[in-house]
C-alpha atoms as a PDB file:
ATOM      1  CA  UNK A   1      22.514  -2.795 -14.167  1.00  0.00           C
ATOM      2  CA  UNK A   2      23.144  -4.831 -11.175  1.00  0.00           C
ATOM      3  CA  UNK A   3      26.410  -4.164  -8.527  1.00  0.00           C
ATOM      4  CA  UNK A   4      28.742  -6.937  -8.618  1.00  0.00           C
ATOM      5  CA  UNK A   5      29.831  -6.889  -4.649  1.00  0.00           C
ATOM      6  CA  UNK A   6      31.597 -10.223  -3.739  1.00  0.00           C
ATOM      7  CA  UNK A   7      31.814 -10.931  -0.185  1.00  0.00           C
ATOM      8  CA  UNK A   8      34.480 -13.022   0.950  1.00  0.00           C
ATOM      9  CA  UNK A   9      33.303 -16.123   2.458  1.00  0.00           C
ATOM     10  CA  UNK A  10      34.931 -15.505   6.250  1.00  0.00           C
ATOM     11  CA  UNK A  11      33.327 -11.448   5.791  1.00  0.00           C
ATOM     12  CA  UNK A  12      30.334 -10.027   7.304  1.00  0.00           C
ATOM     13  CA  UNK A  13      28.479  -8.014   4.717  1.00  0.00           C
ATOM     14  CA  UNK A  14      27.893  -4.077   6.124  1.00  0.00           C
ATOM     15  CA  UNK A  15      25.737  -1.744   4.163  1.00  0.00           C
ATOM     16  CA  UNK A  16      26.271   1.935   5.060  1.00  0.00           C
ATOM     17  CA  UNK A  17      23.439   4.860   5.288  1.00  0.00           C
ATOM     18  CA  UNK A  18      25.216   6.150   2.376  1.00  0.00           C
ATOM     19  CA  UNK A  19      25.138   2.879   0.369  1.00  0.00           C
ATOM     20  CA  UNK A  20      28.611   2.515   0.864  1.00  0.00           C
ATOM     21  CA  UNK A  21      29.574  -1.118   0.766  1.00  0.00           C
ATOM     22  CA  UNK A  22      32.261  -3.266   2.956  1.00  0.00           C
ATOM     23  CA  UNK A  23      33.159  -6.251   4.866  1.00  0.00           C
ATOM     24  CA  UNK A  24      34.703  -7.027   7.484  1.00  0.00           C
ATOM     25  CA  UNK A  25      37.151  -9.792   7.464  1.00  0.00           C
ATOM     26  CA  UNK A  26      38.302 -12.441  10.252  1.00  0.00           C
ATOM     27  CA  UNK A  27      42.262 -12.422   9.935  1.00  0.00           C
ATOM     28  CA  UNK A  28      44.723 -14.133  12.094  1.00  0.00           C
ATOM     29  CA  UNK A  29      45.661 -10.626  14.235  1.00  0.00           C
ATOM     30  CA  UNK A  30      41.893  -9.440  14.495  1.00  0.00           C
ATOM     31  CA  UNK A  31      39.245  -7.862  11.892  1.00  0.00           C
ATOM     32  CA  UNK A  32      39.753  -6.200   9.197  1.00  0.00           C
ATOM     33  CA  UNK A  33      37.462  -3.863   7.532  1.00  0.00           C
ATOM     34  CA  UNK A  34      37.629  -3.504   3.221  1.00  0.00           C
ATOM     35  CA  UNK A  35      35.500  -1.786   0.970  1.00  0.00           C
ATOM     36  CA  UNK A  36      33.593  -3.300  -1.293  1.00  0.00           C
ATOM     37  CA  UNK A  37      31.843  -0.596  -3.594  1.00  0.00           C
ATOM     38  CA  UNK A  38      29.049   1.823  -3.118  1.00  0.00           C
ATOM     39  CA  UNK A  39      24.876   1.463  -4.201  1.00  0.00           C
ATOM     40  CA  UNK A  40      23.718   4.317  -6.446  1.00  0.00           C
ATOM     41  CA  UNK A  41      19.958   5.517  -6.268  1.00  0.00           C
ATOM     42  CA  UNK A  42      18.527   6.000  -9.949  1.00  0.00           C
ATOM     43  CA  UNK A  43      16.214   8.538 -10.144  1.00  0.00           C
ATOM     44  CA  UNK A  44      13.628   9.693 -12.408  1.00  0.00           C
ATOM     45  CA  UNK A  45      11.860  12.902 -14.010  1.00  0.00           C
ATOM     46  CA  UNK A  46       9.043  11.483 -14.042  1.00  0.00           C
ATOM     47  CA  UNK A  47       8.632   8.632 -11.347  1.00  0.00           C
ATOM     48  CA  UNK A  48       4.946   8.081 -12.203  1.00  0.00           C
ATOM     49  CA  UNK A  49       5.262   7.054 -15.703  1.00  0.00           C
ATOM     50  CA  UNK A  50       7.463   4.069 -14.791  1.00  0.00           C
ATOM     51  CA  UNK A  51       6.194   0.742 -15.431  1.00  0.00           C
ATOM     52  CA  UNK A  52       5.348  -1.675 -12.072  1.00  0.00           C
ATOM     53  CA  UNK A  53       7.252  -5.069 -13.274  1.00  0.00           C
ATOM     54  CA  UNK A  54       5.620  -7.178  -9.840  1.00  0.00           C
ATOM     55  CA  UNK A  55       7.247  -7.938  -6.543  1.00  0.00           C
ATOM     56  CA  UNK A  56       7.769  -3.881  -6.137  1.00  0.00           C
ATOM     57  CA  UNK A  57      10.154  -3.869  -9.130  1.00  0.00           C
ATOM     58  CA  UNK A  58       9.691  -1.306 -11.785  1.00  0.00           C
ATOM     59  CA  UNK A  59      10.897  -0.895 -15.033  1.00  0.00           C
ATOM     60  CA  UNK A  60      12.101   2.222 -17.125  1.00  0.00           C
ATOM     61  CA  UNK A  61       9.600   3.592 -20.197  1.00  0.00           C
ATOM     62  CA  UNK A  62      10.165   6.736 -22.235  1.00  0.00           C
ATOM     63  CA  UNK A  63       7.752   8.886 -20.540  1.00  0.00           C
ATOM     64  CA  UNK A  64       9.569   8.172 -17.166  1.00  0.00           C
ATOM     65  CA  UNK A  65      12.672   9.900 -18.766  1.00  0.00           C
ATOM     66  CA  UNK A  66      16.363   9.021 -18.351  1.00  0.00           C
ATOM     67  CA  UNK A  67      17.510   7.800 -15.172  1.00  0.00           C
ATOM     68  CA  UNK A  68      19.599  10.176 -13.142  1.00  0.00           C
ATOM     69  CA  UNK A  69      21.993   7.788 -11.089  1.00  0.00           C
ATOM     70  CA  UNK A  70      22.794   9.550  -7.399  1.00  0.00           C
ATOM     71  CA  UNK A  71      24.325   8.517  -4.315  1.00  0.00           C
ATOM     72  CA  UNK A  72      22.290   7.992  -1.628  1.00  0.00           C
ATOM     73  CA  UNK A  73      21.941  10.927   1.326  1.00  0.00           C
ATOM     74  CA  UNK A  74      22.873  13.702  -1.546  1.00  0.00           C
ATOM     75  CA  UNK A  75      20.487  15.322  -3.359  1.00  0.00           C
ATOM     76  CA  UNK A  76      17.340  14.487  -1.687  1.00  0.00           C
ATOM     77  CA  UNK A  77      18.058  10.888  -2.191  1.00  0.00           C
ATOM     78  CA  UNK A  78      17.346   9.209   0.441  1.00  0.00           C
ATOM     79  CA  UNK A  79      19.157   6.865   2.489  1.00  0.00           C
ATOM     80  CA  UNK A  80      19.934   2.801   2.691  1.00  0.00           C
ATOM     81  CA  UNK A  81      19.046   0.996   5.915  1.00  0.00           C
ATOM     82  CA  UNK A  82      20.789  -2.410   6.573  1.00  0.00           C
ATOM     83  CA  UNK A  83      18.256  -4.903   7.909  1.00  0.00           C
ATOM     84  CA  UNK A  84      14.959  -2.828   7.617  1.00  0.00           C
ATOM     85  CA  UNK A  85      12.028  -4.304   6.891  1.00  0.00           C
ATOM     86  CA  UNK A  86       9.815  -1.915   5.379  1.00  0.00           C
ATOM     87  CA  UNK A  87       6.035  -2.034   6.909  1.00  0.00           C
ATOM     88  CA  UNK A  88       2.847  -1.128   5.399  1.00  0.00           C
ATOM     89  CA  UNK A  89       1.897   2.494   5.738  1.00  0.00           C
ATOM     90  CA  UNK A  90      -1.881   1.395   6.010  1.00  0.00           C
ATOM     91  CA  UNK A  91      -3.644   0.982   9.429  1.00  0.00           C
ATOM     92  CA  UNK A  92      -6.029  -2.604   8.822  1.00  0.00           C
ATOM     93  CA  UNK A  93      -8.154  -1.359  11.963  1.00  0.00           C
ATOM     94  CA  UNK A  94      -8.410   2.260  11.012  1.00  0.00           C
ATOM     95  CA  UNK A  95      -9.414   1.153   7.227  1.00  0.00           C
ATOM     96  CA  UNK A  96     -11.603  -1.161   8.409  1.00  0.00           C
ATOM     97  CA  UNK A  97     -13.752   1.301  10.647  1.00  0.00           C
ATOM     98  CA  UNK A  98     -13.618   3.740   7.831  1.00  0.00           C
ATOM     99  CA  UNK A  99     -15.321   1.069   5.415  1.00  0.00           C
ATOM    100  CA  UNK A 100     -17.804   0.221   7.541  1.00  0.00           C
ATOM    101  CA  UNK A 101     -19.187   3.465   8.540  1.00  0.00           C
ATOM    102  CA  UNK A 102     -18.991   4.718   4.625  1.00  0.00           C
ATOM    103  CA  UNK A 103     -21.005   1.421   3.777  1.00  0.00           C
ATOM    104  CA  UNK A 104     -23.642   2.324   6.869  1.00  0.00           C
ATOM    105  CA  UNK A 105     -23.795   6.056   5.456  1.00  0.00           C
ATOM    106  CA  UNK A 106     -24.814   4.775   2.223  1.00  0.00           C
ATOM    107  CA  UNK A 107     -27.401   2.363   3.887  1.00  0.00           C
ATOM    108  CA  UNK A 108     -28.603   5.725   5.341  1.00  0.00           C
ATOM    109  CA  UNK A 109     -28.869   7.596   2.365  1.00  0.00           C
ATOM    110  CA  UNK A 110     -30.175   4.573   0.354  1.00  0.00           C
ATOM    111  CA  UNK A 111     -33.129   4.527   2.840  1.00  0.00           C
ATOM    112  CA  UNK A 112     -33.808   8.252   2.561  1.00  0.00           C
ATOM    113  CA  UNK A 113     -34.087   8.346  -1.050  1.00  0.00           C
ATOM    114  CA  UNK A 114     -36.505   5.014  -1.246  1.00  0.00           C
ATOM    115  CA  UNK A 115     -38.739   6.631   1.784  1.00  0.00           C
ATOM    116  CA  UNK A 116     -38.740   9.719  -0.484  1.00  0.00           C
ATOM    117  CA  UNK A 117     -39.737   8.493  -3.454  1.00  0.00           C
ATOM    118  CA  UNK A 118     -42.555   6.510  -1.285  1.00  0.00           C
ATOM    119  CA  UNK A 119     -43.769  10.080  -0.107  1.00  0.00           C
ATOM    120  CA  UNK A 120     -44.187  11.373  -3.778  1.00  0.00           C
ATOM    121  CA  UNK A 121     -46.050   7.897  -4.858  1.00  0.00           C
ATOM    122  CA  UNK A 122     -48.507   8.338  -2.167  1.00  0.00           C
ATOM    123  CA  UNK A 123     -48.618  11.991  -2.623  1.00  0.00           C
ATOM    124  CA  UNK A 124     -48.960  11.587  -6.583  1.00  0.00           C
ATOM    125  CA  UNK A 125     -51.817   9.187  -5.662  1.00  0.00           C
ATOM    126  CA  UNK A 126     -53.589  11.592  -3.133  1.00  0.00           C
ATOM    127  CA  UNK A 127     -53.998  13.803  -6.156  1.00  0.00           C
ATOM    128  CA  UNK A 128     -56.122  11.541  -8.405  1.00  0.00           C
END
């Protein structure tokens, strides 16, 4: 289900921490401020089980259980930020030196066991 919020066409659009929903209007003896609605967080027993649709969408399944609509800031619900762009939570650099020290470790390793197994060939043929 999707909000139906219409914004008039002289409003600004003004999203609220708490989802709440207004706009302000230009009138002929200043601004005016008028609410619009309010955004509702669904959440989910079982957040894990839902289905990833693409484009950070998901979709509802049976195993995710029955959404639990909420407003935002109660409950442990989070909040709405107006403009925020959300960044990634992964450092590229960090990642980057973490790959290439695992790859040189297994280099490392790779070379031990191949030197070992050398030693027992040459051993094994010392005993014949």
């Amino acid at each position: 289900m999707q909000p139906g919020f219409q914004v008039p066409a002289n409003g600004t659009l003004l999203v609220g921490s708490d989802g709440t929903v207004s706009a302000v209007i230009k009138t002929e003896t200043g601004e005016e401020t008028v609410s619009l609605g309010q955004f509702e967080i669904a959440r989910f027993p079982n957040p894990e089980a839902l289905a990833a649709a693409g484009g950070n969408f998901y979709r509802a399944t049976t195993a995710a259980g029955e959404a639990q609509m909420t407003v935002p800031q109660t409950e442990g619900a989070g909040s709405i930020v107006q403009y925020a762009l959300e960044g990634s939570n992964v450092d590229v650099a960090e990642e980057l030196i973490t790959m290439i020290s695992a790859q040189r470790s297994y280099e490392l390793n790779s070379k031990v066991i191949q030197t070992a197994d050398e030693m027992m060939q040459v051993a094994a043929s010392l005993k014949r």
